[in-house]
C-alpha atoms as a PDB file:
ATOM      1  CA  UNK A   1     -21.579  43.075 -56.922  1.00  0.00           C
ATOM      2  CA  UNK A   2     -21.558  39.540 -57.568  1.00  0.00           C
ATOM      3  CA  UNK A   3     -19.966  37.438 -54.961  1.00  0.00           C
ATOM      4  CA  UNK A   4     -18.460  34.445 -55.884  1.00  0.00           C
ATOM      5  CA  UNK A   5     -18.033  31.185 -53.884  1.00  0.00           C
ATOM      6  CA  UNK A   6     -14.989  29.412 -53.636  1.00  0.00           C
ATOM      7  CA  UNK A   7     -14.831  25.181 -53.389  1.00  0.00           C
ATOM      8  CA  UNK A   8     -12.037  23.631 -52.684  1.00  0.00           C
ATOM      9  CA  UNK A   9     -11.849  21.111 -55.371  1.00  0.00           C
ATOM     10  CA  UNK A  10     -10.443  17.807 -54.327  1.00  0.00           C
ATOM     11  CA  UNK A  11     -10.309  18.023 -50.640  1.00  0.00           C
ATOM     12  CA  UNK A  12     -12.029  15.842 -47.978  1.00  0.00           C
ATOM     13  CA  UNK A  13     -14.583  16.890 -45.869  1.00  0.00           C
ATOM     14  CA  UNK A  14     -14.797  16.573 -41.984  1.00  0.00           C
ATOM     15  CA  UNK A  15     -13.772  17.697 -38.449  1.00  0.00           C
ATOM     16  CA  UNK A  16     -10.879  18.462 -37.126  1.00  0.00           C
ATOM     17  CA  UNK A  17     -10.366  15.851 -34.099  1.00  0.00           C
ATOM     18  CA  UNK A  18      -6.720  17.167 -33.039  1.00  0.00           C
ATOM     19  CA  UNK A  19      -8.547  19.801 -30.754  1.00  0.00           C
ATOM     20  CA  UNK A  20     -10.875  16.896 -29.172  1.00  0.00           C
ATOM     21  CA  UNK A  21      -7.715  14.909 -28.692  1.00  0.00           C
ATOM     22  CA  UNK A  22      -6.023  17.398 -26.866  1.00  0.00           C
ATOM     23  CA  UNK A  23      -8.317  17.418 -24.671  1.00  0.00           C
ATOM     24  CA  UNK A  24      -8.781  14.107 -23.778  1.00  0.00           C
ATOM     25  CA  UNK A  25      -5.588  13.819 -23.931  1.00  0.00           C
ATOM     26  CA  UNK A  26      -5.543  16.635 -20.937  1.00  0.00           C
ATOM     27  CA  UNK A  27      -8.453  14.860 -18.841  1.00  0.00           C
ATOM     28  CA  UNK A  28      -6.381  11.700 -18.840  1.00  0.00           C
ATOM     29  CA  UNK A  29      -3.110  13.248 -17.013  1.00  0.00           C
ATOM     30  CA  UNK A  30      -5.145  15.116 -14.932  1.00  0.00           C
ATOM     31  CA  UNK A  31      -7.280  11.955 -13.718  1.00  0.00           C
ATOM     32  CA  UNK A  32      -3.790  10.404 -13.656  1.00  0.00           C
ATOM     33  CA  UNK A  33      -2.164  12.740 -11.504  1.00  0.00           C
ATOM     34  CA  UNK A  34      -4.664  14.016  -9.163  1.00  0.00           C
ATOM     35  CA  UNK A  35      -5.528  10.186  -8.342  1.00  0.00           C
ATOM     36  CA  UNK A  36      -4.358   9.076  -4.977  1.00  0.00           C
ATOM     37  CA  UNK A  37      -3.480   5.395  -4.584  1.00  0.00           C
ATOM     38  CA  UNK A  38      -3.941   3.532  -1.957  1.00  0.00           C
ATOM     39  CA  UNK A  39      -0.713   2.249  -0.508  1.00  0.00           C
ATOM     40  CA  UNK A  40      -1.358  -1.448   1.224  1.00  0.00           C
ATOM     41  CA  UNK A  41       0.804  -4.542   1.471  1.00  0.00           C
ATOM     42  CA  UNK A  42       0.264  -6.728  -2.055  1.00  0.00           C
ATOM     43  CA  UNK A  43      -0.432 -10.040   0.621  1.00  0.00           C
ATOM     44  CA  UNK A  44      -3.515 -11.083   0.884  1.00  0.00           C
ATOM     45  CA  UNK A  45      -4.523 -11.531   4.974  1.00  0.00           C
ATOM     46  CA  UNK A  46      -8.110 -12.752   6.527  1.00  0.00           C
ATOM     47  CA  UNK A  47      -7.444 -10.164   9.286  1.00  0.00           C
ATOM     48  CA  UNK A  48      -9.379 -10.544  12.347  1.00  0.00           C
ATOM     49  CA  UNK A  49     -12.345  -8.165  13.580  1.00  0.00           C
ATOM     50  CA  UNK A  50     -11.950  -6.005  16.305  1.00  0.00           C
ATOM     51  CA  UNK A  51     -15.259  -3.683  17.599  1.00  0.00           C
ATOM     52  CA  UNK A  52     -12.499  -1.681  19.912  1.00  0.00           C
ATOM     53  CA  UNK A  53     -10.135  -0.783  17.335  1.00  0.00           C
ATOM     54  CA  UNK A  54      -8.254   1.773  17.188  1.00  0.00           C
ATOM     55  CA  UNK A  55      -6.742   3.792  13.699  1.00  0.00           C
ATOM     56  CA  UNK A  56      -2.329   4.282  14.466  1.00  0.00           C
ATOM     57  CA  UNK A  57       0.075   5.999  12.582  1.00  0.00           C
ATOM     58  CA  UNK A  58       1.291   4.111   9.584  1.00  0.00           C
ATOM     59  CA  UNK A  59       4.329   2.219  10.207  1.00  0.00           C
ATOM     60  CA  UNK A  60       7.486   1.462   7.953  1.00  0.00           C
ATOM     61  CA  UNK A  61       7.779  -1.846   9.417  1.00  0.00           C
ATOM     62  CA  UNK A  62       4.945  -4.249   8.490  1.00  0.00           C
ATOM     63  CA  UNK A  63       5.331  -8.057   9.413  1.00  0.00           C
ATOM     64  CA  UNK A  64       2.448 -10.378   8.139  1.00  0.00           C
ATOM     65  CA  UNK A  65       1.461 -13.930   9.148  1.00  0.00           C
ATOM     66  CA  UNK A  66      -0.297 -16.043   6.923  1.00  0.00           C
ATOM     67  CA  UNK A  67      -2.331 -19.000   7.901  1.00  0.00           C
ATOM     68  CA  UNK A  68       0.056 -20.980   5.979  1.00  0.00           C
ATOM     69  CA  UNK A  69       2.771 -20.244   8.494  1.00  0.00           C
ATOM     70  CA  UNK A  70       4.698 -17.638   6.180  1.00  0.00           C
ATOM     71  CA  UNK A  71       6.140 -14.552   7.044  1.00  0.00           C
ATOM     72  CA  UNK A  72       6.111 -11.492   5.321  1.00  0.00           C
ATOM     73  CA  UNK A  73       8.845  -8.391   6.348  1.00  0.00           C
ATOM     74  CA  UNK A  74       6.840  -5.455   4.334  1.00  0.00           C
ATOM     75  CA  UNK A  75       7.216  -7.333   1.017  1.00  0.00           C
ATOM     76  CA  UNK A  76       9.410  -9.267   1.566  1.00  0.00           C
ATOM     77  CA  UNK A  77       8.600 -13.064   2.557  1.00  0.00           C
ATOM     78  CA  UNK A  78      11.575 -14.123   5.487  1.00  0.00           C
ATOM     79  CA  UNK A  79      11.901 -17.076   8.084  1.00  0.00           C
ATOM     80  CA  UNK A  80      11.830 -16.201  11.347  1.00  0.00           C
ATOM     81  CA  UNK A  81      15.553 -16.260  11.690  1.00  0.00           C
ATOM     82  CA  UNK A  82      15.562 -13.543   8.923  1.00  0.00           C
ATOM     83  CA  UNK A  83      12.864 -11.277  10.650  1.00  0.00           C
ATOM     84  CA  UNK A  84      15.172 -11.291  13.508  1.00  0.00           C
ATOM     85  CA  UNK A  85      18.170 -10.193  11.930  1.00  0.00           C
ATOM     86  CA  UNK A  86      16.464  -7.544   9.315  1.00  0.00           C
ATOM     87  CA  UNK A  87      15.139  -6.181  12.800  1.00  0.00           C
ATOM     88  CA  UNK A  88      17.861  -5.741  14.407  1.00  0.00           C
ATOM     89  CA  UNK A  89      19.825  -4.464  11.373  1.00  0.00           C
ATOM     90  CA  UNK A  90      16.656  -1.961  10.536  1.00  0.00           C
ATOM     91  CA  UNK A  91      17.805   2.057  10.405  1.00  0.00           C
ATOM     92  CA  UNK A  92      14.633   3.865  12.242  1.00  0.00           C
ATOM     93  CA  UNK A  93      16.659   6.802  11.733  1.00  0.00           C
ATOM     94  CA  UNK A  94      16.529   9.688  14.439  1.00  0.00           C
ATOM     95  CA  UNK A  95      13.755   7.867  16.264  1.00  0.00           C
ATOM     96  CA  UNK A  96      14.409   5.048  18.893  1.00  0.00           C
ATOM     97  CA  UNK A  97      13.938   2.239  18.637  1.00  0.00           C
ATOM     98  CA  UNK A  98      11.540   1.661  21.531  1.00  0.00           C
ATOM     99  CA  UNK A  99       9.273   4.227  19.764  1.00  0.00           C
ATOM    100  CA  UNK A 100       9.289   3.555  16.185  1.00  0.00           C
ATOM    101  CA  UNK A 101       5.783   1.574  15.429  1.00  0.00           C
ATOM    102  CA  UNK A 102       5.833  -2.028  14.094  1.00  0.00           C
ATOM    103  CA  UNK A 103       2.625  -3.372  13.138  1.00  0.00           C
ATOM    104  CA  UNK A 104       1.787  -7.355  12.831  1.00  0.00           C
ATOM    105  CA  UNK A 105      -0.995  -8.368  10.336  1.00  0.00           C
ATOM    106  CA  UNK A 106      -1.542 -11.715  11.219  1.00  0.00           C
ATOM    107  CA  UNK A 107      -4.205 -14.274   9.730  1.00  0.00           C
ATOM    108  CA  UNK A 108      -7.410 -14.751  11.736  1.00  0.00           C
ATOM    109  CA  UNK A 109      -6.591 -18.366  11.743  1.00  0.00           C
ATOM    110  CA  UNK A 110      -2.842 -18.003  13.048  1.00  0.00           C
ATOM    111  CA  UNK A 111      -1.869 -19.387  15.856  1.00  0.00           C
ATOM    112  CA  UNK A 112      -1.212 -17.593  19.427  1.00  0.00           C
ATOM    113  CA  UNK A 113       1.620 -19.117  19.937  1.00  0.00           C
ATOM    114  CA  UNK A 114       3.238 -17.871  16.176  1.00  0.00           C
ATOM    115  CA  UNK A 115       1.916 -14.561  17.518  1.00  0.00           C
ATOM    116  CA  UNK A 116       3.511 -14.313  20.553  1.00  0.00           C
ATOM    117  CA  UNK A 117       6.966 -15.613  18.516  1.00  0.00           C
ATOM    118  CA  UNK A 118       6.391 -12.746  16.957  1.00  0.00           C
ATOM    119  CA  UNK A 119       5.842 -10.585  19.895  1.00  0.00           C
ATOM    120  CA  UNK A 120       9.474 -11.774  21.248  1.00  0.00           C
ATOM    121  CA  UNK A 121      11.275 -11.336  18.158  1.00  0.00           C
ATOM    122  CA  UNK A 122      10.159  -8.046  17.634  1.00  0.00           C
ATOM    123  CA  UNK A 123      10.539  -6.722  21.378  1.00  0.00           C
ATOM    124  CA  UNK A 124      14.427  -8.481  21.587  1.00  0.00           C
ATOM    125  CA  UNK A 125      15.296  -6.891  18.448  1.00  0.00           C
ATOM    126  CA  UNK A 126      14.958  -3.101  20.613  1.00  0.00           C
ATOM    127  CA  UNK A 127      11.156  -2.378  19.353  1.00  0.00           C
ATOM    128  CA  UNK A 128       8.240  -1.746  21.787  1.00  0.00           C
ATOM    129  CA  UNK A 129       5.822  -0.052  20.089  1.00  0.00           C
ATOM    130  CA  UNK A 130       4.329  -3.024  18.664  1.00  0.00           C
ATOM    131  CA  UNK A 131       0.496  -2.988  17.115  1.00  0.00           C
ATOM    132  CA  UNK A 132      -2.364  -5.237  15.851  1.00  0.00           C
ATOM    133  CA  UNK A 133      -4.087  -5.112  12.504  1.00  0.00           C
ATOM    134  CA  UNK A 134      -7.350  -5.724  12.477  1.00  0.00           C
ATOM    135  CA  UNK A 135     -10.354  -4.883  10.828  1.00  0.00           C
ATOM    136  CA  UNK A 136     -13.538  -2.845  11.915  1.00  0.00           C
ATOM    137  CA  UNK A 137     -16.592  -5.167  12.841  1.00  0.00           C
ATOM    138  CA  UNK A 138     -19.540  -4.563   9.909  1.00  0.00           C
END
């Protein structure tokens, strides 16, 4: 019995790269999706170091002060006059007011006295839990 060989006349040779593809394809949404990303304020703060520091809760309310003498609510860059009423117009939902956290990220090179502005806005707009961001000394 003779067997023959068969040769496919015309055709190119090579691999078949759709398998490979799928796969990579795979790897990518799964390093896409099982990624966590980090979720910090966009403004960029010298915060101050602190060897007594203590980790909180993460707060929706987020007030920065930059060295420059702007204010930031969350993302959003206010006057002071602005902070004050988006403070006292802020839902906290079903938690009081007096307990829902507020955190200040202020510039090491801010003032105390812009700080303590701060302080009274914040506390005559109904919130007491007020906290500190700083950083961890190296």
């Amino acid at each position: 019995m003779k067997v023959s060989e068969r040769r496919s006349n015309g055709g190119l040779g090579g691999v078949d790269l759709s398998p490979m593809l799928d796969v990579i394809f795979q790897l990518i949404l799964f390093f896409l999706v099982s990624t966590t990303f980090s979720v910090l304020p966009a403004i960029n703060v010298n915060l101050p170091e602190s060897s007594t520091s203590q980790g909180v809760e993460t707060s929706s309310i987020t007030i920065t002060a930059q060295e420059d003498g702007s204010l930031w609510f969350n993302e959003d860059k206010v006057s002071m006059k602005e902070l004050e009423k988006l403070l006292k117009e802020f839902d906290t939902g079903d938690r009081p007011r007096n307990e829902f956290p507020v955190s200040i990220q202020a510039d090491s090179n801010v003032t105390n006295g812009k700080i303590v502005s701060l302080f009274d806005v914040i506390r005559f707009s109904g919130f007491s839990a007020v906290s500190l961001r700083t950083t961890g000394k190296k």
